[in-house]
C-alpha atoms as a PDB file:
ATOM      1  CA  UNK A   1       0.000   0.000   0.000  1.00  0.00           C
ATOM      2  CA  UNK A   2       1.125   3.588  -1.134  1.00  0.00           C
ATOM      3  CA  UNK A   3       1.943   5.884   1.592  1.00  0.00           C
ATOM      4  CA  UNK A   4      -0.555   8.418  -0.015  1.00  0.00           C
ATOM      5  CA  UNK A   5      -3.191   5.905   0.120  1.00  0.00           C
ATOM      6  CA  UNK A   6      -2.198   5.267   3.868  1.00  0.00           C
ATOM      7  CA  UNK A   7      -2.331   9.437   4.579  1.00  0.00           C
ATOM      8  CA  UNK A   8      -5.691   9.484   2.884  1.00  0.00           C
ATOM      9  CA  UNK A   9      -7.128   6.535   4.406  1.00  0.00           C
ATOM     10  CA  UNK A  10      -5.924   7.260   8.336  1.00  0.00           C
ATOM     11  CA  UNK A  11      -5.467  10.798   8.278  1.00  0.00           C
ATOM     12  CA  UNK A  12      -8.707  12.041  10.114  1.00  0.00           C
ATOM     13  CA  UNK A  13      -8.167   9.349  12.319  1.00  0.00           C
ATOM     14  CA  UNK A  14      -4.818  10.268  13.278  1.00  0.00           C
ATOM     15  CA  UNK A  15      -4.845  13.931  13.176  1.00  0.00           C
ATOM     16  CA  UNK A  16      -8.266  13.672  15.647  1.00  0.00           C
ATOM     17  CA  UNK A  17      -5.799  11.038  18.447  1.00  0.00           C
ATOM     18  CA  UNK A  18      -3.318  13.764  17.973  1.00  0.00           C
ATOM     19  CA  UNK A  19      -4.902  16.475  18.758  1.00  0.00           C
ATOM     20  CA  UNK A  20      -6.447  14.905  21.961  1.00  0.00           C
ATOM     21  CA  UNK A  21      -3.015  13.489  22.884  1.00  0.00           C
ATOM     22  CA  UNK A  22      -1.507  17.485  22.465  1.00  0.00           C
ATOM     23  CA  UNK A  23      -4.444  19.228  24.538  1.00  0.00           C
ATOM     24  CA  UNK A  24      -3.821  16.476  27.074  1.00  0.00           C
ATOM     25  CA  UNK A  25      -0.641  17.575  27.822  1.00  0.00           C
ATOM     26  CA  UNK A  26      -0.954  21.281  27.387  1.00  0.00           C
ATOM     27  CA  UNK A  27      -1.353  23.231  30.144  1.00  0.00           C
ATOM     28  CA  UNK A  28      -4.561  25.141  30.686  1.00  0.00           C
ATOM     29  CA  UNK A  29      -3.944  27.698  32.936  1.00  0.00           C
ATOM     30  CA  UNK A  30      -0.965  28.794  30.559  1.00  0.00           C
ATOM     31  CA  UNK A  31      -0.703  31.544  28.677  1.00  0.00           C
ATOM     32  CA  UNK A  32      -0.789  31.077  24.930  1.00  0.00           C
ATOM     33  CA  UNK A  33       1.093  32.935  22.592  1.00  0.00           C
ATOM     34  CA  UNK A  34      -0.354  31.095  19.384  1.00  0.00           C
ATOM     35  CA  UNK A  35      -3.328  30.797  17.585  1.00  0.00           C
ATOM     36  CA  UNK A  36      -4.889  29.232  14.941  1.00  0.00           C
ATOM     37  CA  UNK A  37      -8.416  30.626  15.016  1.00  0.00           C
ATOM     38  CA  UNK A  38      -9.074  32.674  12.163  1.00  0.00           C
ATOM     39  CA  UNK A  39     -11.050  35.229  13.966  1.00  0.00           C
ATOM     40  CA  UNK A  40      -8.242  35.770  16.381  1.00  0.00           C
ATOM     41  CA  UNK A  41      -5.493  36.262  13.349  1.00  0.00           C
ATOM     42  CA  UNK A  42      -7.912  38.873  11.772  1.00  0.00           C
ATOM     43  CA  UNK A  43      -7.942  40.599  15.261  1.00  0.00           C
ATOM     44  CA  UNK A  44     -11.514  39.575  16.405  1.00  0.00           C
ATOM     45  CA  UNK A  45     -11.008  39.302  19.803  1.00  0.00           C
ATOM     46  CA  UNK A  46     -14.090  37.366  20.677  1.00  0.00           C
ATOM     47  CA  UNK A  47     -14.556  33.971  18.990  1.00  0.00           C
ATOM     48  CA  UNK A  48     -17.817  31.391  19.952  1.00  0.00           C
ATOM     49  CA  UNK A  49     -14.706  28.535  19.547  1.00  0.00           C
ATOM     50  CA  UNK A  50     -11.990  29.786  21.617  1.00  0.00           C
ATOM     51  CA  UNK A  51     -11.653  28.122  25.045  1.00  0.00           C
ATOM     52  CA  UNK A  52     -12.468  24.612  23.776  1.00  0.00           C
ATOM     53  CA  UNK A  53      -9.121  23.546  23.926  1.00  0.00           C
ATOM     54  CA  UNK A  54      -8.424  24.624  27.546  1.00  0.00           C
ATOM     55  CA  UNK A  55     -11.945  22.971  28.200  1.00  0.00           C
ATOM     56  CA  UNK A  56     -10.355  19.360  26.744  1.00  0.00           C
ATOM     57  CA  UNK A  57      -7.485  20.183  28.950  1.00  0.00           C
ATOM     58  CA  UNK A  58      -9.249  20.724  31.866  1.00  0.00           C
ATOM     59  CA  UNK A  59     -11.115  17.573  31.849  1.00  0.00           C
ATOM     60  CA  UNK A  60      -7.909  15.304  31.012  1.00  0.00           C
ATOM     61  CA  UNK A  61      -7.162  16.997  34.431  1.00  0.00           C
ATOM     62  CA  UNK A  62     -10.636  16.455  35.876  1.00  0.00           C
ATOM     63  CA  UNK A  63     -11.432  19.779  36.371  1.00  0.00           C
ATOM     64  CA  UNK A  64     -14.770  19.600  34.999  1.00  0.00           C
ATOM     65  CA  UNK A  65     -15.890  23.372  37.372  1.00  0.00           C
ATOM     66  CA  UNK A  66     -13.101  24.482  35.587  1.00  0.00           C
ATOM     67  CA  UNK A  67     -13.587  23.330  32.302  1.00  0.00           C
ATOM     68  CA  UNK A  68     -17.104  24.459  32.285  1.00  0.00           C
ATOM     69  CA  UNK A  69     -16.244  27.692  33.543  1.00  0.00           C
ATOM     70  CA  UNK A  70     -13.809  27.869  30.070  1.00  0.00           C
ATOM     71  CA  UNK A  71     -16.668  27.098  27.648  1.00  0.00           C
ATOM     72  CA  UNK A  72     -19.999  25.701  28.326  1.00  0.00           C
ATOM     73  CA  UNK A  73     -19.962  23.508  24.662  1.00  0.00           C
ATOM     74  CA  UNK A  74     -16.450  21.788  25.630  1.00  0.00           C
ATOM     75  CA  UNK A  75     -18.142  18.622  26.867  1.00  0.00           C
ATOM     76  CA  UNK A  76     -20.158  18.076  24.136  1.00  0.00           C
ATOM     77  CA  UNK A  77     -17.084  18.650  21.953  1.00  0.00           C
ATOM     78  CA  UNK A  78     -15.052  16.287  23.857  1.00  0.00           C
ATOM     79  CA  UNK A  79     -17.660  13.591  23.321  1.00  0.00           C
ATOM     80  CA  UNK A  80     -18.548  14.686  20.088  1.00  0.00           C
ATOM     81  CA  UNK A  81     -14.860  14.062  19.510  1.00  0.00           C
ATOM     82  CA  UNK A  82     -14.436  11.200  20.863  1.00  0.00           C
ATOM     83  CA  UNK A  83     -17.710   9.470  18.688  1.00  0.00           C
ATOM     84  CA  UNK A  84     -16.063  10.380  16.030  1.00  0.00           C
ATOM     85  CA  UNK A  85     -13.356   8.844  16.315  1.00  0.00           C
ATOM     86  CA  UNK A  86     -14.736   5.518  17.601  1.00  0.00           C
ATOM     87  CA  UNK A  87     -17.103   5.709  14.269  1.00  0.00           C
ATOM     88  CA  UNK A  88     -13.420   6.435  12.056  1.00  0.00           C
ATOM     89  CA  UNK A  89     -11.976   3.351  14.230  1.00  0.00           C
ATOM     90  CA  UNK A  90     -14.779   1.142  14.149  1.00  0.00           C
ATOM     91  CA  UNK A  91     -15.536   1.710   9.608  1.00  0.00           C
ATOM     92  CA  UNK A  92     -14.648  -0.822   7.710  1.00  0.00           C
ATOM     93  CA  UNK A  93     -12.277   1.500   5.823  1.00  0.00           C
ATOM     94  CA  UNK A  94     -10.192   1.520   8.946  1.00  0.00           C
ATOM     95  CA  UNK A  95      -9.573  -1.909   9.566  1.00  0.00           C
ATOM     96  CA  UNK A  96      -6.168  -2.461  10.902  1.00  0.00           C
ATOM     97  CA  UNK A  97      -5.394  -5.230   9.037  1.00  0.00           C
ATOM     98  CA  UNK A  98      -2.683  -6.383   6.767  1.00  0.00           C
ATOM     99  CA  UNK A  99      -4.030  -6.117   3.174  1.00  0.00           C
ATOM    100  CA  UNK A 100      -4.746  -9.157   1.128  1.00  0.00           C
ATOM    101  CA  UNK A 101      -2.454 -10.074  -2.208  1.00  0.00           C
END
């Protein structure tokens, strides 16, 4: 199997894990110096996405008071988030097995 047909087949998949894995570790009480909100770049300075990330960091932590206090949407993000990726794991496309010759 090509490694293009690889990046298009997992990519979602993996990019979704990632990003879980990176707000896990990232500290929300930090400050952050970078952005990749589009409203924020174009010097909007309120933005109805902003805070989900500390909200997913948060409840890694199991600061849910906290978390909620962040954005009230994060939980249903998280879960949203985390259905999606079960439904990406779980498709037949996704089947980590070795292919068949």
């Amino acid at each position: 199997m090509s490694i293009k047909k690889i990046f298009n087949r997992y990519f979602e998949l993996i990019f979704w894990i990632v990003a879980l894995i990176c707000l896990a570790f990232t500290n929300p009480a930090g400050q952050s110096h970078f952005s990749l909100c589009p409203l924020k770049l174009l010097g909007i300075t309120w933005c109805p996405g902003c805070g989900l990330g500390h909200v997913i960091s948060y409840l890694f932590r199991g600061y849910v008071k906290s978390s909620f206090q962040a954005h009230w949407l994060g939980m249903p993000v998280l879960l949203l988030l985390l259905y999606r990726i079960y439904t990406l794991a779980i498709n037949k496309q996704y089947k980590f097995t070795a292919p068949r010759r």
